[in-house]
C-alpha atoms as a PDB file:
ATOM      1  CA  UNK A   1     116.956 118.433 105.240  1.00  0.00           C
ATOM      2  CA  UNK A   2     117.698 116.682 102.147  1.00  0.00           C
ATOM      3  CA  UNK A   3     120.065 113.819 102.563  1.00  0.00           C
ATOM      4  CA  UNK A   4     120.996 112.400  99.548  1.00  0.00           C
ATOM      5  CA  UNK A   5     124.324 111.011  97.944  1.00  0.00           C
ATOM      6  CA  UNK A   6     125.653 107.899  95.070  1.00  0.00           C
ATOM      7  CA  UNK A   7     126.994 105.256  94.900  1.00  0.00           C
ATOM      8  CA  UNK A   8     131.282 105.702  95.104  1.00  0.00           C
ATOM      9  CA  UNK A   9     134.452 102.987  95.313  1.00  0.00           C
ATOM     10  CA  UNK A  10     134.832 101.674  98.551  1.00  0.00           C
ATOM     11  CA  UNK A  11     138.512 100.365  96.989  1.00  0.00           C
ATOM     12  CA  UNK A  12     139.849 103.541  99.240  1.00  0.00           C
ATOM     13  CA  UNK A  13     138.608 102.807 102.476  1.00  0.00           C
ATOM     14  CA  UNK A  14     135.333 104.677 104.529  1.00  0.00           C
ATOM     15  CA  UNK A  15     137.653 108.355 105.133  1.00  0.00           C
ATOM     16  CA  UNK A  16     138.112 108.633 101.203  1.00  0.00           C
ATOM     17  CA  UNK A  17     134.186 107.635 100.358  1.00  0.00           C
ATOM     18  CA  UNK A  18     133.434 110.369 103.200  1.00  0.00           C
ATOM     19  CA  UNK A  19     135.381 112.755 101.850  1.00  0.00           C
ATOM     20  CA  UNK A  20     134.677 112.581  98.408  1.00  0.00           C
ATOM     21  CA  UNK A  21     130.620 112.932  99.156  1.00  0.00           C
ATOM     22  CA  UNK A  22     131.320 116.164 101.294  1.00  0.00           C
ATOM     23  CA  UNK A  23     133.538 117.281  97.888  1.00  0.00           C
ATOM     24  CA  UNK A  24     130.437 116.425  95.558  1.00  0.00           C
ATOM     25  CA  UNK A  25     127.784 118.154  98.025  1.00  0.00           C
ATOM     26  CA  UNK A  26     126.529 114.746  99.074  1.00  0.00           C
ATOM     27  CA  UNK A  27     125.754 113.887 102.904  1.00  0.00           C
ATOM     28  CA  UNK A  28     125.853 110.409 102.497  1.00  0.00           C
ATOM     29  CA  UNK A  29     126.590 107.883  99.863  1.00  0.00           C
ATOM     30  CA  UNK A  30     126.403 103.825  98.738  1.00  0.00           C
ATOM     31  CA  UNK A  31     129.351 101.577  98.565  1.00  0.00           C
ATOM     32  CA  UNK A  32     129.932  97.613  97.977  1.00  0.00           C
ATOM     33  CA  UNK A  33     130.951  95.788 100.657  1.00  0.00           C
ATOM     34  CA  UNK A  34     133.589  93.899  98.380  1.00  0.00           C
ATOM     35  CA  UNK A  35     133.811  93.831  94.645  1.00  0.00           C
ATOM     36  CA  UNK A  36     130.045  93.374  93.560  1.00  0.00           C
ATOM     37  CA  UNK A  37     131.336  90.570  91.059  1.00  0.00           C
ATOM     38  CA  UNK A  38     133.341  88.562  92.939  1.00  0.00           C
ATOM     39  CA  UNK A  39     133.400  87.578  96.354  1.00  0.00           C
ATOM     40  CA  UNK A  40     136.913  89.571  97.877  1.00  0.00           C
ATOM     41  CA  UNK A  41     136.500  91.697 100.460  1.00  0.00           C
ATOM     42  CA  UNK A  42     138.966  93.965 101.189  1.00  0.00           C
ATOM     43  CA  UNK A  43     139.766  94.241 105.126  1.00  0.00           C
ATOM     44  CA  UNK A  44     138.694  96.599 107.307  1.00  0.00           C
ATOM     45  CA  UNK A  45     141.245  99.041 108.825  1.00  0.00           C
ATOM     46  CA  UNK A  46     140.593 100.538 112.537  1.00  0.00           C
ATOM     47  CA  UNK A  47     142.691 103.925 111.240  1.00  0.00           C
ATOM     48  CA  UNK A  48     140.597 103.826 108.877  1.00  0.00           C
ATOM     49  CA  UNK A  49     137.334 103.555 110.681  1.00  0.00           C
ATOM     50  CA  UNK A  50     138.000 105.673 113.626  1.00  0.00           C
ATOM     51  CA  UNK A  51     139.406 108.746 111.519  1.00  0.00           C
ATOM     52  CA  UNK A  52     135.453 108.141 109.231  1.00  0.00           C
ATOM     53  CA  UNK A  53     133.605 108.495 112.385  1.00  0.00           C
ATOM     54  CA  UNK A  54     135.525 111.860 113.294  1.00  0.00           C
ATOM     55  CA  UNK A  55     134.682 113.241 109.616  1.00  0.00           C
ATOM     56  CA  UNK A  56     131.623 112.047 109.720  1.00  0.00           C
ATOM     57  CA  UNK A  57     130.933 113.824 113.626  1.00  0.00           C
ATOM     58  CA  UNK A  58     132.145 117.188 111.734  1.00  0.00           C
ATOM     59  CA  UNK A  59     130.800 117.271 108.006  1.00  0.00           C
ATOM     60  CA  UNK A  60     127.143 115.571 109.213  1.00  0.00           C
ATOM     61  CA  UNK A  61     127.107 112.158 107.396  1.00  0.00           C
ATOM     62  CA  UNK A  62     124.756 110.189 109.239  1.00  0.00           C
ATOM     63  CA  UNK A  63     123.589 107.981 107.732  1.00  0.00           C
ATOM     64  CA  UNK A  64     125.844 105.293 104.589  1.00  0.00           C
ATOM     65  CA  UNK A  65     124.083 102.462 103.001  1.00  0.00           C
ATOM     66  CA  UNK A  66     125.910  99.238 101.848  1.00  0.00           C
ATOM     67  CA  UNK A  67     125.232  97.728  99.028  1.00  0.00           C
ATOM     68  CA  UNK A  68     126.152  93.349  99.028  1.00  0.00           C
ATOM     69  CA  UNK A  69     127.127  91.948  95.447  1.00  0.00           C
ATOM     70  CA  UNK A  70     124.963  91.143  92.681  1.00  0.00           C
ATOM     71  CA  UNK A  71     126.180  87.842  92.504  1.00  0.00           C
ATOM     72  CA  UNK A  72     124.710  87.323  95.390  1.00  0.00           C
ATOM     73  CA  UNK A  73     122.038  84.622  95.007  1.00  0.00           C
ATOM     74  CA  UNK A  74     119.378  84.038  97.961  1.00  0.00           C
ATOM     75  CA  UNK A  75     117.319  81.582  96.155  1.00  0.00           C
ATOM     76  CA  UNK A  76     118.891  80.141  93.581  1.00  0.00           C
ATOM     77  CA  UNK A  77     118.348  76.311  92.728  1.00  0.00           C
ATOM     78  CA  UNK A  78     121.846  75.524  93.204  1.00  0.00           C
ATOM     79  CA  UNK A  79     122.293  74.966  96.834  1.00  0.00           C
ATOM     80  CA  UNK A  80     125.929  75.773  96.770  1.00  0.00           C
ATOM     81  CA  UNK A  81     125.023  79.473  95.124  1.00  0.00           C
ATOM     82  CA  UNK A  82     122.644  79.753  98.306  1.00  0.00           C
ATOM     83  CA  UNK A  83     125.479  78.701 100.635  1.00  0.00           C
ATOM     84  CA  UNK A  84     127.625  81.323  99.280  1.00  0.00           C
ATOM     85  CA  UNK A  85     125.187  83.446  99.375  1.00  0.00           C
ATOM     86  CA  UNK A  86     124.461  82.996 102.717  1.00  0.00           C
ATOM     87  CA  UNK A  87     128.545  82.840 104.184  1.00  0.00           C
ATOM     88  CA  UNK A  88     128.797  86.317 102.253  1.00  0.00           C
ATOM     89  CA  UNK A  89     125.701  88.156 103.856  1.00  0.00           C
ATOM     90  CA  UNK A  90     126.821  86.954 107.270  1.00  0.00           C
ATOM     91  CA  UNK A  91     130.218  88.353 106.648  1.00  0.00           C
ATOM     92  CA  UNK A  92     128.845  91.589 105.419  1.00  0.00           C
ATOM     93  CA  UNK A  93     126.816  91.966 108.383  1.00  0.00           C
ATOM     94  CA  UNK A  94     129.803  91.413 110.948  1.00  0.00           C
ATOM     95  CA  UNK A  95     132.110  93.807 109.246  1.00  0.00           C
ATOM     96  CA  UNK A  96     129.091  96.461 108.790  1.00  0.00           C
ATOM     97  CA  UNK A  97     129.080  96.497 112.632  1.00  0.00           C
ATOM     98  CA  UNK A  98     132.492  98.804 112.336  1.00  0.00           C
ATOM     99  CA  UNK A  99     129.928 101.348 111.155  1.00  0.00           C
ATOM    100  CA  UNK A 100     127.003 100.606 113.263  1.00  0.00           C
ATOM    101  CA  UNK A 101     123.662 101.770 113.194  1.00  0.00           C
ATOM    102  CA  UNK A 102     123.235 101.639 109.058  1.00  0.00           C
ATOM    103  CA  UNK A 103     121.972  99.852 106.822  1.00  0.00           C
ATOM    104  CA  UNK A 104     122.779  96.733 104.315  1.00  0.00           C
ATOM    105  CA  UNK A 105     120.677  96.746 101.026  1.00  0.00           C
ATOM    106  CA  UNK A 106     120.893  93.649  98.984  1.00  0.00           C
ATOM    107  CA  UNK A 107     118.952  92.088  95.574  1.00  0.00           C
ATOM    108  CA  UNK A 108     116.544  89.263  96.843  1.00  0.00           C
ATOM    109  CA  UNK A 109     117.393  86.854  94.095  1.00  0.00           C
ATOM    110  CA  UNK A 110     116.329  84.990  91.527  1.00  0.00           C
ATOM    111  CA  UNK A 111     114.126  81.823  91.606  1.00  0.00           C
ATOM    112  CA  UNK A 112     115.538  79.890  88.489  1.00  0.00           C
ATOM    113  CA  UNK A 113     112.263  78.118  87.773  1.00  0.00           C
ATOM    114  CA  UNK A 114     111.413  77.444  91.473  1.00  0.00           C
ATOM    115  CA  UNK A 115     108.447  79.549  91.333  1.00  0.00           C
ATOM    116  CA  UNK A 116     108.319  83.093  93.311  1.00  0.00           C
ATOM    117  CA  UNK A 117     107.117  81.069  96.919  1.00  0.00           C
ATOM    118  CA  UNK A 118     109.981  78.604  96.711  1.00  0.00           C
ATOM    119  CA  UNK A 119     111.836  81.775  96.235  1.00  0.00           C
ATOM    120  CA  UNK A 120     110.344  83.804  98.848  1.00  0.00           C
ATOM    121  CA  UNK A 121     110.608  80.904 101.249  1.00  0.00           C
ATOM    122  CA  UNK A 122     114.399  80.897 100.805  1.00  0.00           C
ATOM    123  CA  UNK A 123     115.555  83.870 101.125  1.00  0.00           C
ATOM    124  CA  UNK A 124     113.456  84.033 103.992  1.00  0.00           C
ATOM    125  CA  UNK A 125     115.588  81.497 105.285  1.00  0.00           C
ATOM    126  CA  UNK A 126     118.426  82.832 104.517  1.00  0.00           C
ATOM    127  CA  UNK A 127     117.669  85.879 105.900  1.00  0.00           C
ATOM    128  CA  UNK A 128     116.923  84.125 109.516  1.00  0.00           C
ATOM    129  CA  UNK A 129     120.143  82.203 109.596  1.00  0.00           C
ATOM    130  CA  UNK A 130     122.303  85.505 108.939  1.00  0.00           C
ATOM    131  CA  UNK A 131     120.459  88.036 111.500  1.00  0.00           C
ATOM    132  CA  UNK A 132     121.308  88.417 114.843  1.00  0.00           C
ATOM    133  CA  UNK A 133     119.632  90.032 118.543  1.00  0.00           C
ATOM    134  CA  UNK A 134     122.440  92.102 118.928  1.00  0.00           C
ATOM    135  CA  UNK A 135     123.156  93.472 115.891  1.00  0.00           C
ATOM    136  CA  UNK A 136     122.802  97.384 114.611  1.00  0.00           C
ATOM    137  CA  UNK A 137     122.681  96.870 110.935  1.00  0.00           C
ATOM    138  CA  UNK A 138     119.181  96.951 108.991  1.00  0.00           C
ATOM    139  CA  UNK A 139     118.997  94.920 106.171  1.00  0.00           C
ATOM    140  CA  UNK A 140     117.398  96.302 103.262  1.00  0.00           C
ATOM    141  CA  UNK A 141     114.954  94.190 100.466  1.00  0.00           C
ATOM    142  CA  UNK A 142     115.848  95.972  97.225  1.00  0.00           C
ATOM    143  CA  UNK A 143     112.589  96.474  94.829  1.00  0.00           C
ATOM    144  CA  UNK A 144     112.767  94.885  91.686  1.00  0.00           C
ATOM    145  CA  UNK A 145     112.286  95.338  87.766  1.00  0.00           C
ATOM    146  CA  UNK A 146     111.296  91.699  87.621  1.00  0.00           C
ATOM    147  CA  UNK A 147     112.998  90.671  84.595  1.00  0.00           C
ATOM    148  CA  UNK A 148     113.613  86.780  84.412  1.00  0.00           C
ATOM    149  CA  UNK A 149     112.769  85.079  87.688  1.00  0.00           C
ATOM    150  CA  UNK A 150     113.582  87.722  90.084  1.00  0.00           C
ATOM    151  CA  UNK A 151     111.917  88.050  92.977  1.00  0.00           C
ATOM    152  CA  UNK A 152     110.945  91.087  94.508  1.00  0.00           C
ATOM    153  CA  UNK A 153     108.775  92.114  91.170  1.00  0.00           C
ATOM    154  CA  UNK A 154     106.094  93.292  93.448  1.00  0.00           C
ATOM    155  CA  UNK A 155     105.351  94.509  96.739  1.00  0.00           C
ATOM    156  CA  UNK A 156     103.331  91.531  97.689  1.00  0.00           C
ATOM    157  CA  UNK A 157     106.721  89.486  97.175  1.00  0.00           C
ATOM    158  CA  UNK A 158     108.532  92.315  99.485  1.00  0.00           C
ATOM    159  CA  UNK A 159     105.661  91.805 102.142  1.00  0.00           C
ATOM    160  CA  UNK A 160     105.772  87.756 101.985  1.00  0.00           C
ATOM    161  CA  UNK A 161     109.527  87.387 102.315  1.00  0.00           C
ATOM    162  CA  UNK A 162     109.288  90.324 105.368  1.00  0.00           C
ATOM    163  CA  UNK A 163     106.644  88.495 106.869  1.00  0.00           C
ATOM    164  CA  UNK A 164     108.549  85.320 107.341  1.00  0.00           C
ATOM    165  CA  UNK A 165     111.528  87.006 108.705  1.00  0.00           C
ATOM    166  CA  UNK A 166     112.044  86.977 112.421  1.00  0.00           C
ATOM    167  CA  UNK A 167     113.743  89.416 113.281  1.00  0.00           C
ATOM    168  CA  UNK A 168     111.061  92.181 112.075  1.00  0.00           C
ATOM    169  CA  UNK A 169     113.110  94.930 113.669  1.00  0.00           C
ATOM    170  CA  UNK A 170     116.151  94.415 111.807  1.00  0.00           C
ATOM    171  CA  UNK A 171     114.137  94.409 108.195  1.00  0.00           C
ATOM    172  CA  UNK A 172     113.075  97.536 105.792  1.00  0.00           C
ATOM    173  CA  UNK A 173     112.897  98.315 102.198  1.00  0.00           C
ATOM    174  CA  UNK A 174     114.622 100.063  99.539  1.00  0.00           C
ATOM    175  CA  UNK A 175     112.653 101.246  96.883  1.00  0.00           C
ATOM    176  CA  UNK A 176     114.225 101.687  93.554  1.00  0.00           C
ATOM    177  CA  UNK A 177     112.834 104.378  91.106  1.00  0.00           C
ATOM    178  CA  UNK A 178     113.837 102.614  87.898  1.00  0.00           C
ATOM    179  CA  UNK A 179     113.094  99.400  89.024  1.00  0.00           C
ATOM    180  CA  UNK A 180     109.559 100.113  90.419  1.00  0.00           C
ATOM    181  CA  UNK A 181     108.675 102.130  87.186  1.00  0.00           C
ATOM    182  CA  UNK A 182     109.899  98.968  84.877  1.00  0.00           C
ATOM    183  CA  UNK A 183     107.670  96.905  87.092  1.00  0.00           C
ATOM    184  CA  UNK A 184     104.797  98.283  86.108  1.00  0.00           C
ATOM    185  CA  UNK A 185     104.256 100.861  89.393  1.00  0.00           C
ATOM    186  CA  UNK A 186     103.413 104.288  87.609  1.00  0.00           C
ATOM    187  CA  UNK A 187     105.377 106.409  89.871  1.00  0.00           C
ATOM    188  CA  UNK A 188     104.952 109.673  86.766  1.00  0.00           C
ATOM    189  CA  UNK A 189     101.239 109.651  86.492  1.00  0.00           C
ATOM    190  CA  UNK A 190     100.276 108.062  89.983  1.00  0.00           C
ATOM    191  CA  UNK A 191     102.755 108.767  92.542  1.00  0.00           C
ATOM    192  CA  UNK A 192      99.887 109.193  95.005  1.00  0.00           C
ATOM    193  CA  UNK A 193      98.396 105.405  94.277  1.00  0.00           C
ATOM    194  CA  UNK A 194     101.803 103.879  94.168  1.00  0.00           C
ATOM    195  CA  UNK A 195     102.742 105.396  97.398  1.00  0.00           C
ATOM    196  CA  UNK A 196      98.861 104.605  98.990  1.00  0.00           C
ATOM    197  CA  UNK A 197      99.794 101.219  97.709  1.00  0.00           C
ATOM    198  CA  UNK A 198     103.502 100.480  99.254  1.00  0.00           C
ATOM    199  CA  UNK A 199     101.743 101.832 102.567  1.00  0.00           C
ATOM    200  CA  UNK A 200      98.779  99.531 102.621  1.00  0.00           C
ATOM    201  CA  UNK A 201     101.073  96.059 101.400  1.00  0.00           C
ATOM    202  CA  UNK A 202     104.324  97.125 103.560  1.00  0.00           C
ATOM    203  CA  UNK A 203     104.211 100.135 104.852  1.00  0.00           C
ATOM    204  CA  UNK A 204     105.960 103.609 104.603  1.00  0.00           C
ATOM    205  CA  UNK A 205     107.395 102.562 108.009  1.00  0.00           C
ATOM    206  CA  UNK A 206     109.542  99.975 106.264  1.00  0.00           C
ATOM    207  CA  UNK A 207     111.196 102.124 103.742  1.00  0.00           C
ATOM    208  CA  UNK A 208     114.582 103.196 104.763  1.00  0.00           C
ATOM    209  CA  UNK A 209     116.368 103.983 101.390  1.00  0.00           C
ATOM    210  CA  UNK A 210     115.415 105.548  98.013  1.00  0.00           C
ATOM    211  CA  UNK A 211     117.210 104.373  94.543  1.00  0.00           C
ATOM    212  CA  UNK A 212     116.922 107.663  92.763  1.00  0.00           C
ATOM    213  CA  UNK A 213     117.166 106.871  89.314  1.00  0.00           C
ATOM    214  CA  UNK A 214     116.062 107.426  85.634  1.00  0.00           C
ATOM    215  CA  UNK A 215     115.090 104.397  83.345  1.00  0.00           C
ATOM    216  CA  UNK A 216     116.215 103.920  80.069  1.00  0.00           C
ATOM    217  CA  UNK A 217     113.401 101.727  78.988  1.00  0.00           C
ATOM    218  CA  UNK A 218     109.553 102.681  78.651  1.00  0.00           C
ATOM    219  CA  UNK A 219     106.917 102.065  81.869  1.00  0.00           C
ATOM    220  CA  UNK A 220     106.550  98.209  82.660  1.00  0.00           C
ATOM    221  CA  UNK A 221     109.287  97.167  80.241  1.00  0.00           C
ATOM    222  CA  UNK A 222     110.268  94.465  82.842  1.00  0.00           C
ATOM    223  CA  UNK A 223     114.084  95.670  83.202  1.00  0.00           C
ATOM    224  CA  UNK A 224     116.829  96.946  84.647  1.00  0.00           C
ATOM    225  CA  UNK A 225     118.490 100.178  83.018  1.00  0.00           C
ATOM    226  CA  UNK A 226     119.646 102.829  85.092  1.00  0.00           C
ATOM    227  CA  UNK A 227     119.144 106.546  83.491  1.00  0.00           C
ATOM    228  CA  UNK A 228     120.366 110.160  84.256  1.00  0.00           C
ATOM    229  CA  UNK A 229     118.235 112.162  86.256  1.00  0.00           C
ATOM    230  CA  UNK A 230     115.971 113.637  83.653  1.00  0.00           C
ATOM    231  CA  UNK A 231     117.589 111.633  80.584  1.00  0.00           C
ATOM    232  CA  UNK A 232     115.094 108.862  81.189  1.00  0.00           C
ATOM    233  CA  UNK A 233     111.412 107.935  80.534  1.00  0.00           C
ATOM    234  CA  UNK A 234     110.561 108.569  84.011  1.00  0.00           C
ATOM    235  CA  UNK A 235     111.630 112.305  83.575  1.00  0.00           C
ATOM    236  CA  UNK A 236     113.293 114.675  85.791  1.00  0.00           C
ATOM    237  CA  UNK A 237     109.637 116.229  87.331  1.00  0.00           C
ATOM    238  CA  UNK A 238     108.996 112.706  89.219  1.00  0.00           C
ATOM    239  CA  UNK A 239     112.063 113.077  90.973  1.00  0.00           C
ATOM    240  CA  UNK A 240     111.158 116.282  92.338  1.00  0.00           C
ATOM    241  CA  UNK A 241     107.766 115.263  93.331  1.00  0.00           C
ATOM    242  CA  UNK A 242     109.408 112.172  95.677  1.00  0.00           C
ATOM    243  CA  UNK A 243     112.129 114.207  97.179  1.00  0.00           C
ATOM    244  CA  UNK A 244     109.702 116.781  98.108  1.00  0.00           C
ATOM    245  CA  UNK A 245     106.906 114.303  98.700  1.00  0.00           C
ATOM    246  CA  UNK A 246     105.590 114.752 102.520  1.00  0.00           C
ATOM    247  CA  UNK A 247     105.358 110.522 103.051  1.00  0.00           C
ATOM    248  CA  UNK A 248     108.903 110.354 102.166  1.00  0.00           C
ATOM    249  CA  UNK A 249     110.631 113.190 103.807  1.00  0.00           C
ATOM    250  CA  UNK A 250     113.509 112.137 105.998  1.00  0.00           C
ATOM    251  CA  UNK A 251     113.958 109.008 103.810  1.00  0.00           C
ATOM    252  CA  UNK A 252     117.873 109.150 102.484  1.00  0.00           C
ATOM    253  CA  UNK A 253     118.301 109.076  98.506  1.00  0.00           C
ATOM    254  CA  UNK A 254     121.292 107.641  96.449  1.00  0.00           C
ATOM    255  CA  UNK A 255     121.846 107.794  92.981  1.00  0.00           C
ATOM    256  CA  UNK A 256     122.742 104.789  90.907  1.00  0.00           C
ATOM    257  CA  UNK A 257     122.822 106.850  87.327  1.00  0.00           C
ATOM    258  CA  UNK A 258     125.451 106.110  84.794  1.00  0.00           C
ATOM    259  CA  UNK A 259     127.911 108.944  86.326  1.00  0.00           C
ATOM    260  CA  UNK A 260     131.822 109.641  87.262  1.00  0.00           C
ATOM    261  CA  UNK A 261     131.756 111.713  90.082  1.00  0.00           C
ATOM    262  CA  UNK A 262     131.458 115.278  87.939  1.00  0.00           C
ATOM    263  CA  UNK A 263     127.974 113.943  86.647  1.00  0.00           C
ATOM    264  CA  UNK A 264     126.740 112.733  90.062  1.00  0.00           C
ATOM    265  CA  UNK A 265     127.527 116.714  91.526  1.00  0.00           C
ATOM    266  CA  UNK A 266     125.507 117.611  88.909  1.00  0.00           C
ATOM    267  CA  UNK A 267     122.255 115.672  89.998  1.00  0.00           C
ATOM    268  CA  UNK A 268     123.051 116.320  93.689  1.00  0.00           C
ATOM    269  CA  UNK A 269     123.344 120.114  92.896  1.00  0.00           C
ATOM    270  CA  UNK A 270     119.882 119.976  90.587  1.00  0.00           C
ATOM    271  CA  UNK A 271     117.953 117.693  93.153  1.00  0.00           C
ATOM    272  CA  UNK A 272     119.094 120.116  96.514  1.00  0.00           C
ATOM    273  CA  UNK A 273     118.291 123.259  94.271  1.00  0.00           C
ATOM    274  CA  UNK A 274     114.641 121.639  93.493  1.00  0.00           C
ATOM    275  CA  UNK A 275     113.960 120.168  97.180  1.00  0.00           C
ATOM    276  CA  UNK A 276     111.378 122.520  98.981  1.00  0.00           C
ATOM    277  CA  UNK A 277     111.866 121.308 102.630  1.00  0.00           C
END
């Protein structure tokens, strides 16, 4: 089964996001946990909750990712930006609990001149103040385009921060199609050597989310712009060769294309007419 859903507003609570993925032929989908330029979250309401789980229970949504801000700043230079950084995730991560057993994808940061292993090294450390034992949530290192100082360009940088986490259990990957492609992974001519290559520095076992989208710039451009599904240099055939890709069946896929809601049903509808499981 293909499970694969977008990114929608969280603004109306976990029943509306549930409701409107069933309406768009999505099984799951991506939300913020608060606005993703500010720092507001808006509270959680039991109602709320409870009546989500019951939908979920009878329209199969299993699985929802969560997506933290992209202010959000694990390694910045600025210790105060890390501090906020740091209050926010652990926030996140106690109020993701209402929906346990998910998981919590987040951007790893940017270095601001550190150098990547200063970088590494704190949000490693971040990452080991904010994660608990008894927690349910899996926390998610986003793959990145690697423009400026971000870290997360490669999957080296993925593998060092995982490796200094301590809590392995409660750490995977997402891998972003756009992203990856930017960074200079060639995911249209050599899906087989990217994947054979993610396996051997991380680990297929790792990666709990896919990123499905389309890039608007050329291979190894070194940024960040999110395409349609086929409106893209990456091109609409390399997205039906990873959903139907044996490594990464299972694996849950959201869309982060420039859509309204009509748009993503669209992509859903193509992607579920093109999957082969």
């Amino acid at each position: 089964m293909l499970t694969i859903g977008c990114h929608l507003s969280s603004s109306s609570g976990f029943y509306h996001m549930g409701k409107e993925a069933i309406e768009i032929g999505a099984n799951t989908f991506q939300f913020f946990t608060r606005n993703p330029r500010g720092s507001k979250a808006k509270a959680i309401d039991p109602k709320d909750v409870e009546r989500f789980h019951a939908f979920c229970a009878e329209n199969g949504i299993e699985r929802i990712l969560a997506h933290a801000p992209y202010t959000l700043n694990a390694c910045s230079k600025d210790p105060h930006v890390r501090e906020f950084a740091l209050e926010t995730m652990a926030d996140d991560l106690v109020r993701m609990e209402y929906v346990p057993g998910n998981c919590y994808n987040f951007h790893p940061g940017s270095h601001v001149g550190q150098g990547a292993e200063e970088g590494i090294r704190l949000i490693a450390d971040t990452l080991n103040q904010i994660l608990k034992p008894e927690q349910t949530t899996t926390v998610l290192l986003e793959t990145m385009a690697g423009k400026g100082s971000e870290v997360g360009r490669s999957f080296e940088e993925i593998r060092a921060i995982l490796d200094r986490v301590e809590l392995q259990d409660h750490m995977g990957v997402c891998l972003d199609t756009c992203h990856v492609y930017d960074a200079g992974y060639d995911i249209v001519n050599d899906l087989e050597g990217v994947l054979e290559q993610f396996e051997r520095i991380i680990g297929l076992s790792r990666l709990r989310a896919i990123h499905m989208n389309d890039s608007k710039n050329p291979f190894a451009s070194h940024k960040d712009r999110h395409e349609k599904i086929g409106q893209g240099s990456i091109g609409a055939e390399t997205m039906i060769r990873i959903i139907n890709h044996p490594a990464l069946q299972g694996i849950p896929v959201y869309l982060e294309t420039p859509n309204e809601l009509e748009g993503y049903a669209e992509e859903i509808r193509f992607l579920r007419d093109s999957y082969r499981g």
